[in-house]
N, C-alpha and C. Protein backbone atom coordinates (compact mmCIF):
# COMPACT_ATOMS: atom_id res chain seq x y z
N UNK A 1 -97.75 8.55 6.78
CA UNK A 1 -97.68 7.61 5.68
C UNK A 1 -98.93 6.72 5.77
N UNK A 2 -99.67 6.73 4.67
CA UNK A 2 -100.64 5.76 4.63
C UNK A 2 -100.02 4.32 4.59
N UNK A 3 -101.34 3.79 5.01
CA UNK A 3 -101.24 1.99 5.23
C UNK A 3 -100.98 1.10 3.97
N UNK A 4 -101.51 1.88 3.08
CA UNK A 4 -101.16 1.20 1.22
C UNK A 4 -99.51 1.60 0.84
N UNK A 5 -98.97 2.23 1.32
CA UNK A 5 -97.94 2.95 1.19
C UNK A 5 -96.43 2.06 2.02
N UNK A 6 -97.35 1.58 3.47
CA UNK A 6 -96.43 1.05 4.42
C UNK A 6 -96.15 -0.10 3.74
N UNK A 7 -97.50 -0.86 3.11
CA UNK A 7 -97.54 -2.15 2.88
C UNK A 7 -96.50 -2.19 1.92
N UNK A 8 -96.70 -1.39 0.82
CA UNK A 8 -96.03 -1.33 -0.95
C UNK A 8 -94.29 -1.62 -0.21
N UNK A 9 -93.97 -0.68 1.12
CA UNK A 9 -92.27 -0.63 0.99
C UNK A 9 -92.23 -1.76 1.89
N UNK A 10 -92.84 -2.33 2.27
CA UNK A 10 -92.48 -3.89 2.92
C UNK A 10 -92.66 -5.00 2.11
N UNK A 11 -93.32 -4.75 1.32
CA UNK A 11 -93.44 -6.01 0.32
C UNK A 11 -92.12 -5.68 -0.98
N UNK A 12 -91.87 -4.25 -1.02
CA UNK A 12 -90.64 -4.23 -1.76
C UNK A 12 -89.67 -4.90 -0.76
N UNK A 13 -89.13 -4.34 0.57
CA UNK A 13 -88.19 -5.01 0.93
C UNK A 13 -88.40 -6.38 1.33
N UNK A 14 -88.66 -6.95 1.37
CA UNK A 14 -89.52 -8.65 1.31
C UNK A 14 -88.54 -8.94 0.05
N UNK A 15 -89.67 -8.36 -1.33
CA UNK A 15 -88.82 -8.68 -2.30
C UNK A 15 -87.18 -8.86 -2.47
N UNK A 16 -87.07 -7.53 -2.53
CA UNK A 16 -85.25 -7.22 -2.36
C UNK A 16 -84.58 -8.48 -1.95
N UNK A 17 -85.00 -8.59 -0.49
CA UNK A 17 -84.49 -9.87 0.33
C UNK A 17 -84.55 -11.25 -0.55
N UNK A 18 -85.52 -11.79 -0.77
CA UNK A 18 -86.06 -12.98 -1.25
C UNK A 18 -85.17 -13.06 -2.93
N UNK A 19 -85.43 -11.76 -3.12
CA UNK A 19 -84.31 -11.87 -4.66
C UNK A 19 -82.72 -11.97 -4.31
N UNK A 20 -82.26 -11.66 -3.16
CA UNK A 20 -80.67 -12.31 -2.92
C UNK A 20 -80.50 -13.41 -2.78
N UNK A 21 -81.34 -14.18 -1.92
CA UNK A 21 -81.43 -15.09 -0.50
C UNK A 21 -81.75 -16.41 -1.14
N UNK A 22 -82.55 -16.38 -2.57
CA UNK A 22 -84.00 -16.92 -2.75
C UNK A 22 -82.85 -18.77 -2.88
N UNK A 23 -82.19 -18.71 -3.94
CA UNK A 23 -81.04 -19.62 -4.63
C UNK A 23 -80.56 -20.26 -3.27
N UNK A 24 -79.79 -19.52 -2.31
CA UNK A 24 -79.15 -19.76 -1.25
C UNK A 24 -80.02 -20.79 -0.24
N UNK A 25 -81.15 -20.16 -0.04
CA UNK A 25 -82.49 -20.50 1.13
C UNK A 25 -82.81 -22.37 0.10
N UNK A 26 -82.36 -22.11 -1.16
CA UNK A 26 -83.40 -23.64 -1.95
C UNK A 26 -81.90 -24.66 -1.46
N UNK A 27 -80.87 -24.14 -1.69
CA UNK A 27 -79.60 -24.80 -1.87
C UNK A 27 -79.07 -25.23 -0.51
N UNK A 28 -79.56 -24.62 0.51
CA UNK A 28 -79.39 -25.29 1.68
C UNK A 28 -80.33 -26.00 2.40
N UNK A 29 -82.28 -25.73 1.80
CA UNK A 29 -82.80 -26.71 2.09
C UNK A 29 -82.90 -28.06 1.28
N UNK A 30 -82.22 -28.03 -0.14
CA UNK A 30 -81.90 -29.51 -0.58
C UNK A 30 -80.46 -30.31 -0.13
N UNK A 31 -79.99 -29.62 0.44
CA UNK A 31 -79.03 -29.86 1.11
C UNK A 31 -79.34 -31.05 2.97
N UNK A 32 -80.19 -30.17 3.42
CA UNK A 32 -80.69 -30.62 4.12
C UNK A 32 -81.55 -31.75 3.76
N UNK A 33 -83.12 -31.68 3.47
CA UNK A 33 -83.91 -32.55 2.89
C UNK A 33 -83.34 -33.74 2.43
N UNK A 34 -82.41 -33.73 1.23
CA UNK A 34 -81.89 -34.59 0.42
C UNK A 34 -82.96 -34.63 -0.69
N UNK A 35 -83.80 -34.09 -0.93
CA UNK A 35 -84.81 -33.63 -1.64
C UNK A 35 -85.50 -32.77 -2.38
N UNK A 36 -85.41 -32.30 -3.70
CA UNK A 36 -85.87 -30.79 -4.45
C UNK A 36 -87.43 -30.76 -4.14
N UNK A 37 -87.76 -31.82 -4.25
CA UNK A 37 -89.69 -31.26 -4.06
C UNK A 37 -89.91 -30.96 -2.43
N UNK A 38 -89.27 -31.88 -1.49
CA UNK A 38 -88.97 -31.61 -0.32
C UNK A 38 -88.26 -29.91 0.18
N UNK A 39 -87.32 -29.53 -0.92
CA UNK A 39 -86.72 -28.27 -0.70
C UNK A 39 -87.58 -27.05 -1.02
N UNK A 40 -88.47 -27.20 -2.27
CA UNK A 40 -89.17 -26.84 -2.70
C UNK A 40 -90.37 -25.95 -1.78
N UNK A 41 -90.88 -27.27 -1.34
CA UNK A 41 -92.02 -27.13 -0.11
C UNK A 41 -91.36 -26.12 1.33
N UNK A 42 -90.09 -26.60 1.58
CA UNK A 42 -89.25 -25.84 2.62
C UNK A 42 -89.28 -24.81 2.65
N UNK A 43 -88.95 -24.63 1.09
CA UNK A 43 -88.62 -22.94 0.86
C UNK A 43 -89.69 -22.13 0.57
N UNK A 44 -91.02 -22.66 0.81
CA UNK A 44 -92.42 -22.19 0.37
C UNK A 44 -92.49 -21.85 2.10
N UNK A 45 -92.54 -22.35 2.54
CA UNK A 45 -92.89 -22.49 4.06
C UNK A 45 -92.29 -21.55 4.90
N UNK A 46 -90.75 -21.62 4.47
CA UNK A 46 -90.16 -20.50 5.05
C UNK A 46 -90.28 -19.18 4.48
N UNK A 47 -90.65 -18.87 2.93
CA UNK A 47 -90.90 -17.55 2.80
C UNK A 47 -91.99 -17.26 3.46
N UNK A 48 -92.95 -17.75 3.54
CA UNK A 48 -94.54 -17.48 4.17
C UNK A 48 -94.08 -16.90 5.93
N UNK A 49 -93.39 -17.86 6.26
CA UNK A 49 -93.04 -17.50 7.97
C UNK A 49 -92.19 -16.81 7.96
N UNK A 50 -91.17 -15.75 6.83
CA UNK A 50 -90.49 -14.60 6.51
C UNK A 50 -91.48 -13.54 6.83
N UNK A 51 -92.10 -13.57 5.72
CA UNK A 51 -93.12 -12.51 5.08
C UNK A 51 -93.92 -11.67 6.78
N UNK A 52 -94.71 -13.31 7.17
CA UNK A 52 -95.62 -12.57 8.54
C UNK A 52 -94.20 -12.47 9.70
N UNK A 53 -92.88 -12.54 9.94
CA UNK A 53 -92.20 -11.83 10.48
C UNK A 53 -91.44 -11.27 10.29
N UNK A 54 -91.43 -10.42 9.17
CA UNK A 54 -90.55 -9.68 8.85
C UNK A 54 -90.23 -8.66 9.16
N UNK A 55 -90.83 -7.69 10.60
CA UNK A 55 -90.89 -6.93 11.05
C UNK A 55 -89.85 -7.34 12.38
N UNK A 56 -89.68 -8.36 12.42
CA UNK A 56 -88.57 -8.55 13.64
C UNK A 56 -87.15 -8.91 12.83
N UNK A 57 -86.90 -8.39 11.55
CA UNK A 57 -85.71 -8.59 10.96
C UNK A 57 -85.56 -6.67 11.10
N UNK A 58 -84.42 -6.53 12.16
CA UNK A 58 -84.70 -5.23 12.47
C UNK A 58 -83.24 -4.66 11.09
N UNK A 59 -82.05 -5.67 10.90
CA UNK A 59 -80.99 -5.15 10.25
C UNK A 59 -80.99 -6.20 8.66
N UNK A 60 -81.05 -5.87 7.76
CA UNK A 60 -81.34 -6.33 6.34
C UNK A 60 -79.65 -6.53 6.29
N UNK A 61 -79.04 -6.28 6.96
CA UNK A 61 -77.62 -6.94 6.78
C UNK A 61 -77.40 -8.34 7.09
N UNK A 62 -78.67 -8.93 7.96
CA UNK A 62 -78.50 -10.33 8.89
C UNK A 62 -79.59 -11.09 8.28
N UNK A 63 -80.09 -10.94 7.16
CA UNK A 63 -81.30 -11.35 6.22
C UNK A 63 -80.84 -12.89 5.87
N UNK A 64 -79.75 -12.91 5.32
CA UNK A 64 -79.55 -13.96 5.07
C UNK A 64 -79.64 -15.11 6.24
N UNK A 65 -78.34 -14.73 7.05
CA UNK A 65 -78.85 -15.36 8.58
C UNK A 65 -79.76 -16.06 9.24
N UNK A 66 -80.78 -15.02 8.79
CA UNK A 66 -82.69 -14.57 9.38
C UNK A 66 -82.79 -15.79 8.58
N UNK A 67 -83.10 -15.73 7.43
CA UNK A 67 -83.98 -16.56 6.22
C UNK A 67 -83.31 -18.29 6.37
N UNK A 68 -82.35 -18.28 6.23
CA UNK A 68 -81.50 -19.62 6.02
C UNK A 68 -81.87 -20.21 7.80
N UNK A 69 -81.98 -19.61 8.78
CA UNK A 69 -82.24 -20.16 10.34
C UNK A 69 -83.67 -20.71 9.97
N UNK A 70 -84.55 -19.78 9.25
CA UNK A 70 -85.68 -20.11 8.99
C UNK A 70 -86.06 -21.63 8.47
N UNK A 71 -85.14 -21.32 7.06
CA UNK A 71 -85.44 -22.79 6.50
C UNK A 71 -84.84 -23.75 7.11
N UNK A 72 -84.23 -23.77 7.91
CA UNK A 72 -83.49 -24.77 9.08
C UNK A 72 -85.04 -25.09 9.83
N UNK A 73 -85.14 -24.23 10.43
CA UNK A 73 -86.84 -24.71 11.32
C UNK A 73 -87.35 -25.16 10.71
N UNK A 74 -88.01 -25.12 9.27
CA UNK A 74 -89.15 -24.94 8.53
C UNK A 74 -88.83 -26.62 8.10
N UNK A 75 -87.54 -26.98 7.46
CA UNK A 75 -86.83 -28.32 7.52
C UNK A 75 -87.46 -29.32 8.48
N UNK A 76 -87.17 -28.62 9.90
CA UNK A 76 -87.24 -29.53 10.97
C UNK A 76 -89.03 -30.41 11.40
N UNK A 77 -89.44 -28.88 10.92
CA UNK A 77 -90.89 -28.96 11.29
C UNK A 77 -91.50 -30.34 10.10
N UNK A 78 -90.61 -29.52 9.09
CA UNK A 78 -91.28 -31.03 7.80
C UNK A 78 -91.25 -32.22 8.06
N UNK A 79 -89.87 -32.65 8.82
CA UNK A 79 -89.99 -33.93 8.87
C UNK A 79 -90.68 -34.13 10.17
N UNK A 80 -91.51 -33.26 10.89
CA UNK A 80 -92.14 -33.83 12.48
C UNK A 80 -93.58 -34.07 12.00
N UNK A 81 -93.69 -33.03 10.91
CA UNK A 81 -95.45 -33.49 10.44
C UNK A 81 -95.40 -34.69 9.58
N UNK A 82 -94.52 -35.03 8.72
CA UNK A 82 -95.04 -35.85 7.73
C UNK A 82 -94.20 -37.31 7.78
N UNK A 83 -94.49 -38.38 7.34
CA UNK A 83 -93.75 -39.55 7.07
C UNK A 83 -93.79 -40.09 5.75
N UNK A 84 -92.20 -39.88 5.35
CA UNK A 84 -92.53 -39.98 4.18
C UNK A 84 -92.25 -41.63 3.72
N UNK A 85 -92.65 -41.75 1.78
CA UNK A 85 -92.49 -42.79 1.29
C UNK A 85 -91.24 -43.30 0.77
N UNK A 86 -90.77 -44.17 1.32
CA UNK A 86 -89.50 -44.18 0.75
C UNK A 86 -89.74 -45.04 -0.92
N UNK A 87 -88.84 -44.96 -1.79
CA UNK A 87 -88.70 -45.57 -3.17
C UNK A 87 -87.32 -45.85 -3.08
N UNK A 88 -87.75 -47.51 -3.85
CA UNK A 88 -86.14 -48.13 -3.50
C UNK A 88 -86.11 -47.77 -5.33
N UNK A 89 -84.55 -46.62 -5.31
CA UNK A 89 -84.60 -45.77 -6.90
C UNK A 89 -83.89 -47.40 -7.69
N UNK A 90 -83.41 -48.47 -6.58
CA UNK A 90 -82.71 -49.74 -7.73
C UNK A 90 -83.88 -50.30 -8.02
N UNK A 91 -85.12 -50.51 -7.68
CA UNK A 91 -86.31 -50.59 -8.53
C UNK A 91 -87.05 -50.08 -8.89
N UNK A 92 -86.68 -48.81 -10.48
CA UNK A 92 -87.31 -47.92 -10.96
C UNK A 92 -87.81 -48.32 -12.41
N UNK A 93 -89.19 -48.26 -12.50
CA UNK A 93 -89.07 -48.80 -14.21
C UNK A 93 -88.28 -47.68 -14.93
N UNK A 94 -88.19 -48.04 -16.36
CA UNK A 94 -87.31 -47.20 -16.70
C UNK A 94 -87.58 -45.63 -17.18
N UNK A 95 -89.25 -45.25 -17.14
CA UNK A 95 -89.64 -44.26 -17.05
C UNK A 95 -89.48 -43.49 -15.99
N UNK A 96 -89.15 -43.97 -14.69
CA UNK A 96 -89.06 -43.47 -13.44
C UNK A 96 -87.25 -43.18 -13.35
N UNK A 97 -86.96 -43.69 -13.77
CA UNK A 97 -85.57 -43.82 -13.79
C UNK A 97 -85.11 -42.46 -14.55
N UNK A 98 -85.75 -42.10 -15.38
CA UNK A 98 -85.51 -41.14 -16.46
C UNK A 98 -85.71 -39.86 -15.86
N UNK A 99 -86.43 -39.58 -14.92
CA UNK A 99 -86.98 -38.35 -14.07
C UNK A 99 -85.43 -37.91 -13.28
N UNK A 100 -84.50 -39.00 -12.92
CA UNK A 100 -83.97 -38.65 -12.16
C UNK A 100 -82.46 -38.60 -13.17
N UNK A 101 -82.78 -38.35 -14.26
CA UNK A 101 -81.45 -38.68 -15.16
C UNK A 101 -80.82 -36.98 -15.29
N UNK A 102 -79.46 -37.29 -15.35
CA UNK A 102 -78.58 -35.71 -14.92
C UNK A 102 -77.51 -36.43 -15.88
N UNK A 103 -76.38 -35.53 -16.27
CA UNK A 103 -75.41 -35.50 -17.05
C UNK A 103 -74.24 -36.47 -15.94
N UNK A 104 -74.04 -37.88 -16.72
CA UNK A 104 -73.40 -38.77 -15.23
C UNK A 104 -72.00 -37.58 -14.99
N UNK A 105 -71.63 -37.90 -13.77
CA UNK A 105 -70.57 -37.66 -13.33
C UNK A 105 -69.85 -38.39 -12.41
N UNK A 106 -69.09 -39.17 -12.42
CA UNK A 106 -69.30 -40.34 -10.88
C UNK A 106 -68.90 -40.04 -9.88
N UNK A 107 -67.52 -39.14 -10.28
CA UNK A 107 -66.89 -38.38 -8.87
C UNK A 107 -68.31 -37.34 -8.02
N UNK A 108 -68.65 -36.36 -9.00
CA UNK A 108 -69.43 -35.38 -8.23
C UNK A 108 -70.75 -36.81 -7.83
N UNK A 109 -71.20 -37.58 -8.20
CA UNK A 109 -72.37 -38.23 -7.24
C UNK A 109 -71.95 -39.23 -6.31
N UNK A 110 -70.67 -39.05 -6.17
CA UNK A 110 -69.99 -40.09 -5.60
C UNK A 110 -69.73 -39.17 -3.94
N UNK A 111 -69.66 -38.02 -4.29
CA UNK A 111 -69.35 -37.17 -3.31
C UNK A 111 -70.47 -36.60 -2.82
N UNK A 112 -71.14 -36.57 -4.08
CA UNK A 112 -72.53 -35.78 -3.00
C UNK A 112 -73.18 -36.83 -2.02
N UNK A 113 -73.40 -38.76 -2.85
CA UNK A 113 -73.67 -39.67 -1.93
C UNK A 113 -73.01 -39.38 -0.35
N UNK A 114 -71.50 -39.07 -0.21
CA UNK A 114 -71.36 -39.41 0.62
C UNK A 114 -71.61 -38.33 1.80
N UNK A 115 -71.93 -37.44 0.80
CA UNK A 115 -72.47 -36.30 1.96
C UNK A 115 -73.82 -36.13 2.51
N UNK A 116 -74.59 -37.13 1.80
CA UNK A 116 -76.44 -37.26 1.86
C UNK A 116 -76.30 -38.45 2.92
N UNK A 117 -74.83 -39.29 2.81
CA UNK A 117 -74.66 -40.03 3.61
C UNK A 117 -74.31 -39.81 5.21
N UNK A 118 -74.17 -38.79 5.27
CA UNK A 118 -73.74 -37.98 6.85
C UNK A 118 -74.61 -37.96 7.39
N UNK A 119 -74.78 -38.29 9.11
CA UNK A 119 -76.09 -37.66 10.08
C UNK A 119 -76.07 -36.47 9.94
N UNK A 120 -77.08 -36.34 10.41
CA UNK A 120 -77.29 -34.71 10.20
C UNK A 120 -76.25 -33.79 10.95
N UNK A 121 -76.26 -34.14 12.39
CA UNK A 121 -75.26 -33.55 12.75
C UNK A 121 -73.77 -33.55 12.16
N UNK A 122 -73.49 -33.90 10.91
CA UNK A 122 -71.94 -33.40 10.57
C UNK A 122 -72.35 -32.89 9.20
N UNK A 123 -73.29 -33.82 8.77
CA UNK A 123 -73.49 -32.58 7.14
C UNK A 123 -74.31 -31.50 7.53
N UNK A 124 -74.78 -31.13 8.34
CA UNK A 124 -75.62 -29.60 8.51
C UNK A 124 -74.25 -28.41 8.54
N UNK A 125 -73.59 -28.37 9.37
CA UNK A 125 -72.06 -27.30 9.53
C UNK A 125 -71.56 -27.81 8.55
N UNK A 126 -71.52 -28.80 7.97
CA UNK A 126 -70.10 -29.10 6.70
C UNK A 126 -70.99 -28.34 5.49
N UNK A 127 -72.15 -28.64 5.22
CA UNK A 127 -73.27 -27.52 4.09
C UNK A 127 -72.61 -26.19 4.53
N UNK A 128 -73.40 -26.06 5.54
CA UNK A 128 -73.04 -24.53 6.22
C UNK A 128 -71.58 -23.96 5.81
N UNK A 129 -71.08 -24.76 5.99
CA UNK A 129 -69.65 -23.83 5.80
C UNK A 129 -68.64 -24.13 4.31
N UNK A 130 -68.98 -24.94 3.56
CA UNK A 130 -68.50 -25.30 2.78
C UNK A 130 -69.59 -24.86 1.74
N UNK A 131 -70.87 -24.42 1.44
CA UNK A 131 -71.60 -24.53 0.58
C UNK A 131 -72.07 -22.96 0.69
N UNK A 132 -72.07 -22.76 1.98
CA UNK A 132 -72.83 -21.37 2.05
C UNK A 132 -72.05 -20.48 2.79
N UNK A 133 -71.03 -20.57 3.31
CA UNK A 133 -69.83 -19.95 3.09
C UNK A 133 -69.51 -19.34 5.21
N UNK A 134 -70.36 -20.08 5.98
CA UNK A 134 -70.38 -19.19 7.31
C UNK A 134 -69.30 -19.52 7.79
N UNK A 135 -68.76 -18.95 8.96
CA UNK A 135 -67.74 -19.28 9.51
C UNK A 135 -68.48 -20.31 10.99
N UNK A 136 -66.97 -20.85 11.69
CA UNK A 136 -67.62 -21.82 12.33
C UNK A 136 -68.05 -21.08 14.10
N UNK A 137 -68.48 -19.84 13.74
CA UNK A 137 -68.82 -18.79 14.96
C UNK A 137 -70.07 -18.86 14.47
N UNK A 138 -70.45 -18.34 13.02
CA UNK A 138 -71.93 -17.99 12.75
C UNK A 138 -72.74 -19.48 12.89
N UNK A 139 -72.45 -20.60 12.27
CA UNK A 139 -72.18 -21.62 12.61
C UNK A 139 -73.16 -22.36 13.58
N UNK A 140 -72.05 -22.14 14.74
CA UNK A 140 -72.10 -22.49 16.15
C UNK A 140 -73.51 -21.50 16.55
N UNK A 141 -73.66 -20.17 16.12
CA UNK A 141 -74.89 -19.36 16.51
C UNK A 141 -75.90 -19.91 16.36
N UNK A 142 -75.83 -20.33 14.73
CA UNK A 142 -77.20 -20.92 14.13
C UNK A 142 -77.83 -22.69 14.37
N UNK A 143 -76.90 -22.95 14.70
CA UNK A 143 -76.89 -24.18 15.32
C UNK A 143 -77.19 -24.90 17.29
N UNK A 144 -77.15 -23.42 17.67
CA UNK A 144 -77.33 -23.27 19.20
C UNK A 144 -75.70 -24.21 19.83
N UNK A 145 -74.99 -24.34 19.44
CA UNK A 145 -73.91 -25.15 19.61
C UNK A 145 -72.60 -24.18 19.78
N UNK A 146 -71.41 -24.69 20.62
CA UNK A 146 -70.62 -24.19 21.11
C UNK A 146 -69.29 -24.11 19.95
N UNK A 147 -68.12 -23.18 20.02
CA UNK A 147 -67.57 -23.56 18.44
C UNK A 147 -66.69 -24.70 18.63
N UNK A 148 -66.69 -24.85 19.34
CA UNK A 148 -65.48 -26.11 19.37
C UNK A 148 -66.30 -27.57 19.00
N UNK A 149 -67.95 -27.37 19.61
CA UNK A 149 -68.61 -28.35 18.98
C UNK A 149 -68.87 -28.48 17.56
N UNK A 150 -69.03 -27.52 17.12
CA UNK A 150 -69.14 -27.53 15.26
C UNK A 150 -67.61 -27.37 14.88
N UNK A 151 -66.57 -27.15 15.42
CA UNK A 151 -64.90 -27.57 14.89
C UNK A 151 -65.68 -28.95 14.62
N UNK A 152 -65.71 -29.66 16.06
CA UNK A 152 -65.21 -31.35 16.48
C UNK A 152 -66.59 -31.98 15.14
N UNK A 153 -67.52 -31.18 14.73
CA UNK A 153 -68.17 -31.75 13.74
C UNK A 153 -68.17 -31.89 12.70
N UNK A 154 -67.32 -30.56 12.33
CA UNK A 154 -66.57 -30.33 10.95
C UNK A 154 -65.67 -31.39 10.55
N UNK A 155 -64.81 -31.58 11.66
CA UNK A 155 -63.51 -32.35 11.72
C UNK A 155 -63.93 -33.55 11.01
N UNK A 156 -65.24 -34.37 12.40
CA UNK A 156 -65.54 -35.70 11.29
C UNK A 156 -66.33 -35.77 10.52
N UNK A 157 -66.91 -34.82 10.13
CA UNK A 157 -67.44 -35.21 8.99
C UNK A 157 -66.35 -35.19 8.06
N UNK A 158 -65.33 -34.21 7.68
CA UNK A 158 -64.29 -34.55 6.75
C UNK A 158 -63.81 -36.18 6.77
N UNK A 159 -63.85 -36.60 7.62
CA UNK A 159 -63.06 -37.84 8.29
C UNK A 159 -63.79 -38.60 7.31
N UNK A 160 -65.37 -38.59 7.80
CA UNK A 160 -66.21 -39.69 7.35
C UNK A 160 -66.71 -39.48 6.23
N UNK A 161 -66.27 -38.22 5.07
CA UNK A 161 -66.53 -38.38 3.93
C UNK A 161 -65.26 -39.23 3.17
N UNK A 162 -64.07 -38.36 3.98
CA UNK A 162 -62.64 -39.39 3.14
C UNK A 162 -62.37 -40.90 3.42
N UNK A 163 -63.06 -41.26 4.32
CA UNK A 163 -63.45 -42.75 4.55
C UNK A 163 -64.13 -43.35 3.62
N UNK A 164 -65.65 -42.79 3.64
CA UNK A 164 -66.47 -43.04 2.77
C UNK A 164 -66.09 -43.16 1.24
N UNK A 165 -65.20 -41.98 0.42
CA UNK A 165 -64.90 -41.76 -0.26
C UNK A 165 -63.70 -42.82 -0.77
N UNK A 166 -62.69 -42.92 0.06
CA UNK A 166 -61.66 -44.12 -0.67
C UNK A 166 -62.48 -45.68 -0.86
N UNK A 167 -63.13 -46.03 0.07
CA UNK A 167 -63.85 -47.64 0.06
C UNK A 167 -64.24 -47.32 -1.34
N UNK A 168 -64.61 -46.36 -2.48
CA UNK A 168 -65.03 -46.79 -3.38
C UNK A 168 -64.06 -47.39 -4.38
């Protein structure tokens, strides 16, 4: 098999992958981030560090796995290079204000607050398993953590969203 040939069926399966994964990989790094341009950049970062290892994804059954661990690193790495600006959004003129305008809902931003409101350690497995569907084995894999430690994280974060959630 020629080398133009090898390349063409790796960049198809690249593709393939990236066309299941692609939605999933953005939705758990805005999840993370708390950020779409932030998720954005994530998910740029992690396809690139897909692409040049994609030769150590030996089973296309564990792709997802592969890709989503990725943007977990790729996450981590973002916030070690950069510092970002914070914007206080209660002082937005009202053009700025408008960028961030969505169809109100109060319950659903009431809930997502309180989940942007979690350390990381309880909204990362509560995403994970509630958003992207793993169990708390795959979980515990992707997390380097034991399962009883992502139970005991699951647990409060439920705790500390229904806390969070009645004070309103």
């Amino acid at each position: 098999m020629n080398n133009s040939s090898a390349e063409g069926k790796r960049r198809q399966r690249f593709d393939s992958l990236v066309t299941v994964f692609h939605q999933d990989m953005y939705r758990f790094a805005a999840w993370l981030s708390r950020d779409k341009a932030i998720a954005e950049d994530v998910v740029q970062e992690a396809l690139l560090r897909a692409w040049k290892s994609l030769d150590s994804l030996r089973d296309d059954a564990a792709a997802k796995h592969w890709l989503l661990t990725i943007v977990r690193r790729e996450n981590a790495r973002y916030f070690e290079r950069r510092r970002l600006e914070t914007v206080d959004i209660d002082n937005l003129t009202a053009s700025q204000a408008a960028l961030l305008a969505e169809t109100p809902n109060e319950e659903i931003d009431d809930l997502r607050e309180a989940i942007f409101g979690l350390d990381d350690d309880y909204r990362e497995p509560l995403v994970l398993q509630v958003l992207m569907g793993y169990s708390t084995s795959e979980i515990a894999e992707m997390m380097g953590l034991k399962q009883g430690a992502v139970l005991t994280r699951l647990h409060r974060a439920r705790h500390k969203l229904m806390d969070s959630v009645a004070k309103e």
